[in-house]
Protein backbone atom coordinates (compact mmCIF):
# COMPACT_ATOMS: atom_id res chain seq x y z
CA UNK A 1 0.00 0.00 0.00
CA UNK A 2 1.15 3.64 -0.60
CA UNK A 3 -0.60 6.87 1.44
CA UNK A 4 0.12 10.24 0.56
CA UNK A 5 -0.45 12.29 3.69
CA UNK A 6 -0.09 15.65 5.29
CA UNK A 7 1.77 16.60 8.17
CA UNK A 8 -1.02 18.40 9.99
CA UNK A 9 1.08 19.70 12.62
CA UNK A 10 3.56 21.60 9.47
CA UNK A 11 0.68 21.47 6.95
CA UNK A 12 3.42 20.87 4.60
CA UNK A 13 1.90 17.70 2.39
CA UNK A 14 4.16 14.61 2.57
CA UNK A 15 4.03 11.42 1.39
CA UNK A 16 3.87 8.63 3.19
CA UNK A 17 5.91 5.58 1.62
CA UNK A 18 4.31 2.40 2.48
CA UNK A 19 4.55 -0.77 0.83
CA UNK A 20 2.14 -1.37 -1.99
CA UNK A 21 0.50 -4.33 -2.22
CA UNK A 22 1.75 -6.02 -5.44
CA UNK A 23 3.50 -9.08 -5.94
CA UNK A 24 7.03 -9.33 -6.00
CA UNK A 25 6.55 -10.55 -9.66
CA UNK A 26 5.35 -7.49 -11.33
CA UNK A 27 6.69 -5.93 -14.22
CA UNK A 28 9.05 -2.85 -14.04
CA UNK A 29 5.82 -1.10 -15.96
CA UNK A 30 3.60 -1.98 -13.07
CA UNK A 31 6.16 -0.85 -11.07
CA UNK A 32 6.71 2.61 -12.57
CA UNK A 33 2.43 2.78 -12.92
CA UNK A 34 3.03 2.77 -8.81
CA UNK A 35 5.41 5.19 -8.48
CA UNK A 36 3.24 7.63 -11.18
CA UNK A 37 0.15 7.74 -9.01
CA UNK A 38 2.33 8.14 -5.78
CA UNK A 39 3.64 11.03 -7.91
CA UNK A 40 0.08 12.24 -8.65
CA UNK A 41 -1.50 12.64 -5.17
CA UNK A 42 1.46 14.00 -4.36
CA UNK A 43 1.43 16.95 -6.76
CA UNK A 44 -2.17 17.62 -5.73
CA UNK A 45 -1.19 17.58 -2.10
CA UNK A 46 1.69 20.14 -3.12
CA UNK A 47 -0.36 22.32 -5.16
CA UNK A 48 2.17 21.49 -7.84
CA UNK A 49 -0.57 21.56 -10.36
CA UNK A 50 1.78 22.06 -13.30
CA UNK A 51 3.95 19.19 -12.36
CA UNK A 52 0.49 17.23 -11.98
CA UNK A 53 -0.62 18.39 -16.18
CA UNK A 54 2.68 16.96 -16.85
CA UNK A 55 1.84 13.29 -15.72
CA UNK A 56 -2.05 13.25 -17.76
CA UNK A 57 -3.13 12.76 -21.10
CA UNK A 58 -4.29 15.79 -22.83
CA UNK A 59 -7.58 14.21 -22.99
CA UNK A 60 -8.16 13.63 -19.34
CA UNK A 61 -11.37 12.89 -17.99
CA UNK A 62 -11.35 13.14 -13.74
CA UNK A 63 -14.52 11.97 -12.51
CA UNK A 64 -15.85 13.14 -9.17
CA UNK A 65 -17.80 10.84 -6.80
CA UNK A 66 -20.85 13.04 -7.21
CA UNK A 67 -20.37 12.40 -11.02
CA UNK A 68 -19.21 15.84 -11.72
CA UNK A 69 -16.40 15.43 -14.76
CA UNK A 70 -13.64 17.62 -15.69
CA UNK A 71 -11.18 17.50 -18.40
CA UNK A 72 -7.43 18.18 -17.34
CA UNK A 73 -7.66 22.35 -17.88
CA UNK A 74 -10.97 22.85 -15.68
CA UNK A 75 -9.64 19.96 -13.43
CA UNK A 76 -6.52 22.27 -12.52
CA UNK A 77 -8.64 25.48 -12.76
CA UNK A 78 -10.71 24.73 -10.36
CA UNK A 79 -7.40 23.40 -7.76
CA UNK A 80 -6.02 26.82 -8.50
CA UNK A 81 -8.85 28.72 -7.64
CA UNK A 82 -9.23 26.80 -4.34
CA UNK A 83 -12.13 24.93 -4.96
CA UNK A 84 -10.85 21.47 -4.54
CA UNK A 85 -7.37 22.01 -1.39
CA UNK A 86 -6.06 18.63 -0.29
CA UNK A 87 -4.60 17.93 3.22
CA UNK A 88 -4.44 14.26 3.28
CA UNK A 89 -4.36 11.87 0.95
CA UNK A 90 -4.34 7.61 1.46
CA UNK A 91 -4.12 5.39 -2.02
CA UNK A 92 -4.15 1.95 -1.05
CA UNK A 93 -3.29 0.24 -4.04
CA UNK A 94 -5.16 -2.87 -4.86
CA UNK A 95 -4.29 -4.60 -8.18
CA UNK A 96 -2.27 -2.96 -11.20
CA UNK A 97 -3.64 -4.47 -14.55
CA UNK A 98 -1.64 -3.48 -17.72
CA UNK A 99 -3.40 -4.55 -21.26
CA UNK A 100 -0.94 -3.38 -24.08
CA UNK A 101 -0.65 0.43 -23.53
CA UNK A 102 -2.95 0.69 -21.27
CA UNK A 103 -2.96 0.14 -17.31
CA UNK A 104 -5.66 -0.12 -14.70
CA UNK A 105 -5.17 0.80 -11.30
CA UNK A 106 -7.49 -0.48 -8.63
CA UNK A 107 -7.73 0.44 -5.23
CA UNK A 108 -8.82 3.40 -2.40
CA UNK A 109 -9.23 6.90 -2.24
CA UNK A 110 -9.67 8.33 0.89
CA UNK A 111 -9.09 12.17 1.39
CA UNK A 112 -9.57 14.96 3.79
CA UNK A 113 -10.10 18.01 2.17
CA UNK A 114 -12.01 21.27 1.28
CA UNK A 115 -14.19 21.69 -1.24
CA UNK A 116 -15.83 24.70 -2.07
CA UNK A 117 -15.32 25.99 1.16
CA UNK A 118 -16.43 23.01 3.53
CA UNK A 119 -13.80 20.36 5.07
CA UNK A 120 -15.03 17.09 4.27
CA UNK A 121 -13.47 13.51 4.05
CA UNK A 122 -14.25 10.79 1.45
CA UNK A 123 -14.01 7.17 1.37
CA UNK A 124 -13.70 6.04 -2.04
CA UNK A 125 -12.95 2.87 -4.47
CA UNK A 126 -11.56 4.29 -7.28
CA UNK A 127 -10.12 3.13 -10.61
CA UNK A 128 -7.21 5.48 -12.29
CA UNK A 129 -6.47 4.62 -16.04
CA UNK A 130 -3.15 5.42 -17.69
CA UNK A 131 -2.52 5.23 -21.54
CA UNK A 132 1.36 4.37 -23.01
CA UNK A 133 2.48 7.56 -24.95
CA UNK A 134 5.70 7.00 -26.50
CA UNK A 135 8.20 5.75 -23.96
CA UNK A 136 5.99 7.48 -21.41
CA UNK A 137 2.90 6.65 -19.17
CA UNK A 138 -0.30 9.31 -18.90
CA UNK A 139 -3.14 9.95 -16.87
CA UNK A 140 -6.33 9.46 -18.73
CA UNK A 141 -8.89 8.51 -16.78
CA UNK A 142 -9.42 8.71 -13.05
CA UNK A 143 -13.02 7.63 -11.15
CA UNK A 144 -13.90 7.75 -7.59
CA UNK A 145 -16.62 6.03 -6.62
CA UNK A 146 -18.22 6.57 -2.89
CA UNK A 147 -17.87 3.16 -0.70
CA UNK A 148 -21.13 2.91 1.62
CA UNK A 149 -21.54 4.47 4.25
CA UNK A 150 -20.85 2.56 7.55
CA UNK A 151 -23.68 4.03 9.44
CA UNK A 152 -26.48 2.84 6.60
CA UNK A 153 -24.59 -0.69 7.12
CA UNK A 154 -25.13 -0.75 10.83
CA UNK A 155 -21.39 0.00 12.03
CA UNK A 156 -20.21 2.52 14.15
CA UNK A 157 -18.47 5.48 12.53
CA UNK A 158 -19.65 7.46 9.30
CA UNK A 159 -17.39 8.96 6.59
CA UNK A 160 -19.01 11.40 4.24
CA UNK A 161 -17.95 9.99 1.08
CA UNK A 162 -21.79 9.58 -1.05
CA UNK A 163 -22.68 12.70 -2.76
CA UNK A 164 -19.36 14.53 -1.91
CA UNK A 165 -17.28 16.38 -4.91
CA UNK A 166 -13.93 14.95 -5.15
């Protein structure tokens, strides 16, 4: 498993560098497909949007877990502008799938952050998709999707992850 997280005490975003959970046998692609999304979260966490545009496909499509999409321009726009400011960030990595030039990565999303204004935390399944370009791998496709909520399943504990923007 990898985390990014934030220092809370500094609020200077760090990453946290856990073991993923991947087989010793897999690929040097699957490998580098890791060390991309680690990369990823933590440009978001850094506000380093620019480095983040560098890592995606110019066709990007980030889905929200409200179902809200953006394309890679209004994605960062809207970072910029302080709608969407990370200040934690766990990926538990789940399975890394590569067909050809293109790789799946399965796994969690779960976030503290502000959106629009109002802290909030998610708890998310989410599936990122990155395309072979060249010698090179992209972002094209990232999709949260909200896990239940514990509370509607009985358990103690709620995370506010249905209907949230991220």
């Amino acid at each position: 498993m990898a985390a990014a997280s934030v220092d809370s005490s500094s609020l200077q975003p760090a990453l946290d560098r856990k073991e993923h959970h991947v087989p010793d046998h897999h690929s040097a692609n699957e490998q580098e497909i890791l060390s991309l999304e680690d990369r990823r979260y933590e440009c978001v966490l850094r506000s380093d949007f620019d480095a983040f545009a560098e890592l995606c496909h110019e066709d990007l499509v980030y889905a929200h877990s409200n179902g809200e999409r953006d394309d890679l321009r209004s994605y960062i726009d809207k970072c910029r502008q302080g709608v969407y400011v990370y200040h934690r960030i766990d990926h538990p990595v789940e399975q890394v799938k590569i067909v050809g030039d293109v790789a799946l990565v399965m796994g969690e999303m779960h976030a503290d952050l502000t959106i629009r204004g109002t802290r909030t935390a998610l708890d998310n399944a989410a599936l990122a998709v990155w395309i072979r370009v060249g010698s090179s791998w992209k972002l094209l496709a990232y999709q949260p999707t909200p896990k239940p909520v514990q509370a509607a399943l009985g358990q103690e504990g709620t995370t506010a992850s249905a209907g949230s923007n991220v």
